[in-house]
Protein backbone atom coordinates (compact mmCIF):
# COMPACT_ATOMS: atom_id res chain seq x y z
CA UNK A 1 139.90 -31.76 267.50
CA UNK A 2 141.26 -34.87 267.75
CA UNK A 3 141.16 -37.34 270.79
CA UNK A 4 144.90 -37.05 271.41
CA UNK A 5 144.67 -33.12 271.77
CA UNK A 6 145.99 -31.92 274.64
CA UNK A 7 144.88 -28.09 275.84
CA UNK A 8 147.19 -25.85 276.16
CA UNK A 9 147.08 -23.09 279.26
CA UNK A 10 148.94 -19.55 278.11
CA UNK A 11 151.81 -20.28 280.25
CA UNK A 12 151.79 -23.27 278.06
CA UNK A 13 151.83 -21.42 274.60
CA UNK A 14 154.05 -19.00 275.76
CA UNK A 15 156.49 -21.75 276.88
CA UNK A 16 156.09 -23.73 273.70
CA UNK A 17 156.59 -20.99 271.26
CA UNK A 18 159.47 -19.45 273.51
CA UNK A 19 160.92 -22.85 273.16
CA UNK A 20 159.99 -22.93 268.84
CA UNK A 21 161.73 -19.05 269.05
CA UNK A 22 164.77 -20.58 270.73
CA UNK A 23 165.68 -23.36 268.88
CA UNK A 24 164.65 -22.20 265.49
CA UNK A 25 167.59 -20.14 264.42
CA UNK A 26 167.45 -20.32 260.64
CA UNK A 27 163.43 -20.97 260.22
CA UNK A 28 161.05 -21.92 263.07
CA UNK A 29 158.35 -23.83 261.10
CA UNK A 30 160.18 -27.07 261.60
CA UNK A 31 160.22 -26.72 265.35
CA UNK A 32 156.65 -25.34 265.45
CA UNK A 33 155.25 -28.74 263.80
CA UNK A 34 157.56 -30.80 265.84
CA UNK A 35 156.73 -28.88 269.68
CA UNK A 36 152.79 -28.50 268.17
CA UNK A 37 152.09 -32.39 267.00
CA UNK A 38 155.25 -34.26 268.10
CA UNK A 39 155.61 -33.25 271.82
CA UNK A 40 153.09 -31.14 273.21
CA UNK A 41 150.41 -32.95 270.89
CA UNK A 42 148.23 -29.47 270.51
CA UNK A 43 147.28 -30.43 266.85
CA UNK A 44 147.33 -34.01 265.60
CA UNK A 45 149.18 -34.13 262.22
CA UNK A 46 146.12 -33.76 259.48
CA UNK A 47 145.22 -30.74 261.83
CA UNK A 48 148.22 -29.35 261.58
CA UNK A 49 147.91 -28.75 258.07
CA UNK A 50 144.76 -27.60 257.99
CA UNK A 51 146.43 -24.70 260.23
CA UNK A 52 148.97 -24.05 258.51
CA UNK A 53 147.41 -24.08 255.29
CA UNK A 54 145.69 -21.43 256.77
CA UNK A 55 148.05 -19.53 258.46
CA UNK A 56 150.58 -18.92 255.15
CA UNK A 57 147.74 -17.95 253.33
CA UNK A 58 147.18 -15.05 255.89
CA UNK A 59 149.47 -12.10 255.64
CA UNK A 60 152.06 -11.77 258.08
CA UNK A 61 154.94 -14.35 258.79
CA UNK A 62 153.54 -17.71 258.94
CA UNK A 63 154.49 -19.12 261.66
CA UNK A 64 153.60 -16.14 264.16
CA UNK A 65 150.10 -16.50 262.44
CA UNK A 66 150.50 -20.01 263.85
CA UNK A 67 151.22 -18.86 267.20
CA UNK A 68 148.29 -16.58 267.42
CA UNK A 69 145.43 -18.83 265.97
CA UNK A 70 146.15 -21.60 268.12
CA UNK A 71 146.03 -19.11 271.03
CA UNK A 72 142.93 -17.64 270.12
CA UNK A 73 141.79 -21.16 269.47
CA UNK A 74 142.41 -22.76 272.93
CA UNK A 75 142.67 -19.90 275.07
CA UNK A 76 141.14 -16.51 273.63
CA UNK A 77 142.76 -13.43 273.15
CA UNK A 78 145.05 -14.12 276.10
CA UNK A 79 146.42 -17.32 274.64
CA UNK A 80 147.07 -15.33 271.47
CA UNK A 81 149.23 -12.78 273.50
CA UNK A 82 150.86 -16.16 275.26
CA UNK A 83 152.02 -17.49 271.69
CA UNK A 84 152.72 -14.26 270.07
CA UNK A 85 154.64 -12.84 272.94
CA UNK A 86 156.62 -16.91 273.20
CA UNK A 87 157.48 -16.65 269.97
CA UNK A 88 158.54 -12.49 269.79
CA UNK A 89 160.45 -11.94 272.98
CA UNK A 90 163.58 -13.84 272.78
CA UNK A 91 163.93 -13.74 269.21
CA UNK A 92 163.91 -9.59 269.30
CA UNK A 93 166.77 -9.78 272.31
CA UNK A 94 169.11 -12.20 270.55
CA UNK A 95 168.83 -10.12 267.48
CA UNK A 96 169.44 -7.11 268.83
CA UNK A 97 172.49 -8.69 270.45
CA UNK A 98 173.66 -10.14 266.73
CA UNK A 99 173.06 -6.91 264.85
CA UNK A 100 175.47 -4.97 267.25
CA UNK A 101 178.22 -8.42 267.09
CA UNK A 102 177.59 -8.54 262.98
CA UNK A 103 178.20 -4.77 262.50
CA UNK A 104 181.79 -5.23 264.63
CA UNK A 105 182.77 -8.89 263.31
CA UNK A 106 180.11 -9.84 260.22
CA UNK A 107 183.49 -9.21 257.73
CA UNK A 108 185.35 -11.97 259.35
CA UNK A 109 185.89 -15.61 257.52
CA UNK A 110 185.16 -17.43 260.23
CA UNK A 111 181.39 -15.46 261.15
CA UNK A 112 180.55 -16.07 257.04
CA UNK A 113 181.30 -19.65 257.61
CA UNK A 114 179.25 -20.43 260.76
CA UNK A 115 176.38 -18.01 258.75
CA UNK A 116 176.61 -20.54 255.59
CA UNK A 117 176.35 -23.69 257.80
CA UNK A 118 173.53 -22.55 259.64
CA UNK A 119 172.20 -21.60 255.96
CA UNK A 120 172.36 -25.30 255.14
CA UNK A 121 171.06 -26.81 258.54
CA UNK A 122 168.06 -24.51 257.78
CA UNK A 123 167.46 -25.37 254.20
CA UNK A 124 167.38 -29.05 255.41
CA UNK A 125 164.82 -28.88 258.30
CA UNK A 126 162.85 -26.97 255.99
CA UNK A 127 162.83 -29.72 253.32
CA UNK A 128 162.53 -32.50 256.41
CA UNK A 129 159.25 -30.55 257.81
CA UNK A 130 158.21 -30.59 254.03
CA UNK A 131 158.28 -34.06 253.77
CA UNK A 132 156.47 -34.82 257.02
CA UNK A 133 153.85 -32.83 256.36
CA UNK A 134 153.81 -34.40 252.79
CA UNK A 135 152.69 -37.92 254.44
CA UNK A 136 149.55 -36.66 255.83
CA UNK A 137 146.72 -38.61 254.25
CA UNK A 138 144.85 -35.56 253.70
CA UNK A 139 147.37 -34.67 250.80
CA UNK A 140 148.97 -37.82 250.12
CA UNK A 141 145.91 -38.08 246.84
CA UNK A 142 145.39 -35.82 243.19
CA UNK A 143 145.74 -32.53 245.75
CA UNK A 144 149.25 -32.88 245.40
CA UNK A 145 149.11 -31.58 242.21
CA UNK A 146 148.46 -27.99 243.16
CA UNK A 147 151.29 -28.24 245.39
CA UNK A 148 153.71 -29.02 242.46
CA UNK A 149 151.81 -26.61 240.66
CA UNK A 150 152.50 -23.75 243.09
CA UNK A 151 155.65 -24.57 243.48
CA UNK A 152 156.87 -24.66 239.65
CA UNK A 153 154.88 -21.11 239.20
CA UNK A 154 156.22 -19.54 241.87
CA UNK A 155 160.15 -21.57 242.02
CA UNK A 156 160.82 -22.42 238.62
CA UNK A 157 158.48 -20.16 236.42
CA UNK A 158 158.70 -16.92 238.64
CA UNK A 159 154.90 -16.18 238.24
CA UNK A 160 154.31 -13.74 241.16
CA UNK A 161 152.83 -15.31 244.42
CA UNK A 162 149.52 -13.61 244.43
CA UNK A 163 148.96 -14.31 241.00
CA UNK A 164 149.65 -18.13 241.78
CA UNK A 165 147.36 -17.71 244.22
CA UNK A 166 144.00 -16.16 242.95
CA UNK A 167 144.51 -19.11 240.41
CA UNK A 168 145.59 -22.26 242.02
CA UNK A 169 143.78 -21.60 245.84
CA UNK A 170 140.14 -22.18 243.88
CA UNK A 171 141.29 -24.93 241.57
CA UNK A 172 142.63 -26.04 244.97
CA UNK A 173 139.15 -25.64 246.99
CA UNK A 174 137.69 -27.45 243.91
CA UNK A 175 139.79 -30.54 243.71
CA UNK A 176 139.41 -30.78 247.16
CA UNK A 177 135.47 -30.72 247.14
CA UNK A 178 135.71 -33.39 244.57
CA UNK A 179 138.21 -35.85 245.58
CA UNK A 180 136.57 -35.32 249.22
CA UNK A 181 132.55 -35.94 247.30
CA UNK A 182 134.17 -38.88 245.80
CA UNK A 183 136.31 -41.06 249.30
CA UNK A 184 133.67 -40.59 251.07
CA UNK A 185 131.50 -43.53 251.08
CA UNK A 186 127.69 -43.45 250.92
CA UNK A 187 125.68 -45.09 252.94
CA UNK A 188 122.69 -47.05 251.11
CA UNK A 189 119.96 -45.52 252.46
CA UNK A 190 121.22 -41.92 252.59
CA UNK A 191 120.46 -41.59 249.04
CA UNK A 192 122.09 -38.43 247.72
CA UNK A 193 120.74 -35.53 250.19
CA UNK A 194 122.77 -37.84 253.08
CA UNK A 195 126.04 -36.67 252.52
CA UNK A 196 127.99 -34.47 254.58
């Protein structure tokens, strides 16, 4: 952890994620970055990525994985209730309140506007939390690579995502091992068994 890390209690993670639920209409990674590193300072950025990374290779909606590791993490099994139910609740309410308005007015002009606009705000704080996360150190080096990589496979080339996977995670763990072997400076006297 880093030194700025703040603790969370699970009133805490249930607040933040209820908070992440609420304003994320559209996507809710961009807000769970933002209330995670930016204001509640849970995760300092390079940790957040590590996370992350972790959490959308898991199976099951990413940032809900989110929500329950960092729970388990600070809190045990309780805090992972605390962020899963933060992040659940409201969303399942609001949507069963839209479902039964889209069924009676989804046909009208002015509903299909408001969707495509909230479409487009979406899109963009996806591409902003993209970017952020982009000017990490951690990644700003050769890794970035595999990230283009994935992304033309699975984007542009339409290789299926678990294909892309089983192939460019390893190459991924590799680079990594070697970019991370070769920044990190040796000491004189460690010799070559004194590297960690």
């Amino acid at each position: 952890m880093n030194a700025a890390t703040v603790i969370p209690t699970p009133y805490e993670l249930f607040t933040g994620f209820l908070r992440v639920a609420l304003c994320g209409f559209g996507g809710v990674l961009y807000w769970a970055r933002r209330v995670s590193v930016e204001e509640r300072r849970w995760l300092g950025e390079a940790e957040f990525v590590d996370v992350m990374s972790l959490c959308q290779f898991m199976p099951g909606p990413n940032t809900l994985n989110l929500a329950m590791v960092l729970g388990l993490r600070f809190c045990g099994w309780r805090g992972a209730a605390a962020g899963f139910a933060g992040l659940m609740v409201a969303p399942f309410l609001i949507m069963l309140a839209m479902g039964m308005l889209y069924t009676s007015y989804g046909n009208l002009p002015l509903v299909q506007s408001v969707l495509r606009g909230v479409a487009a705000v979406a899109a963009g704080m996806m591409v902003s939390m993209g970017l952020k996360m982009a000017m990490v150190a951690r990644i700003r080096n050769i890794l970035c690579v595999v990230g283009v990589a994935a992304f033309a496979a699975v984007a542009v080339l339409r290789f299926p995502l678990v294909q892309v996977l089983l192939v460019l995670a390893p190459a991924g763990v590799v680079l990594a091992w070697w970019w991370h072997r070769d920044a990190v400076p040796r000491s004189p006297s460690a010799g070559r068994g004194g590297e960690s």
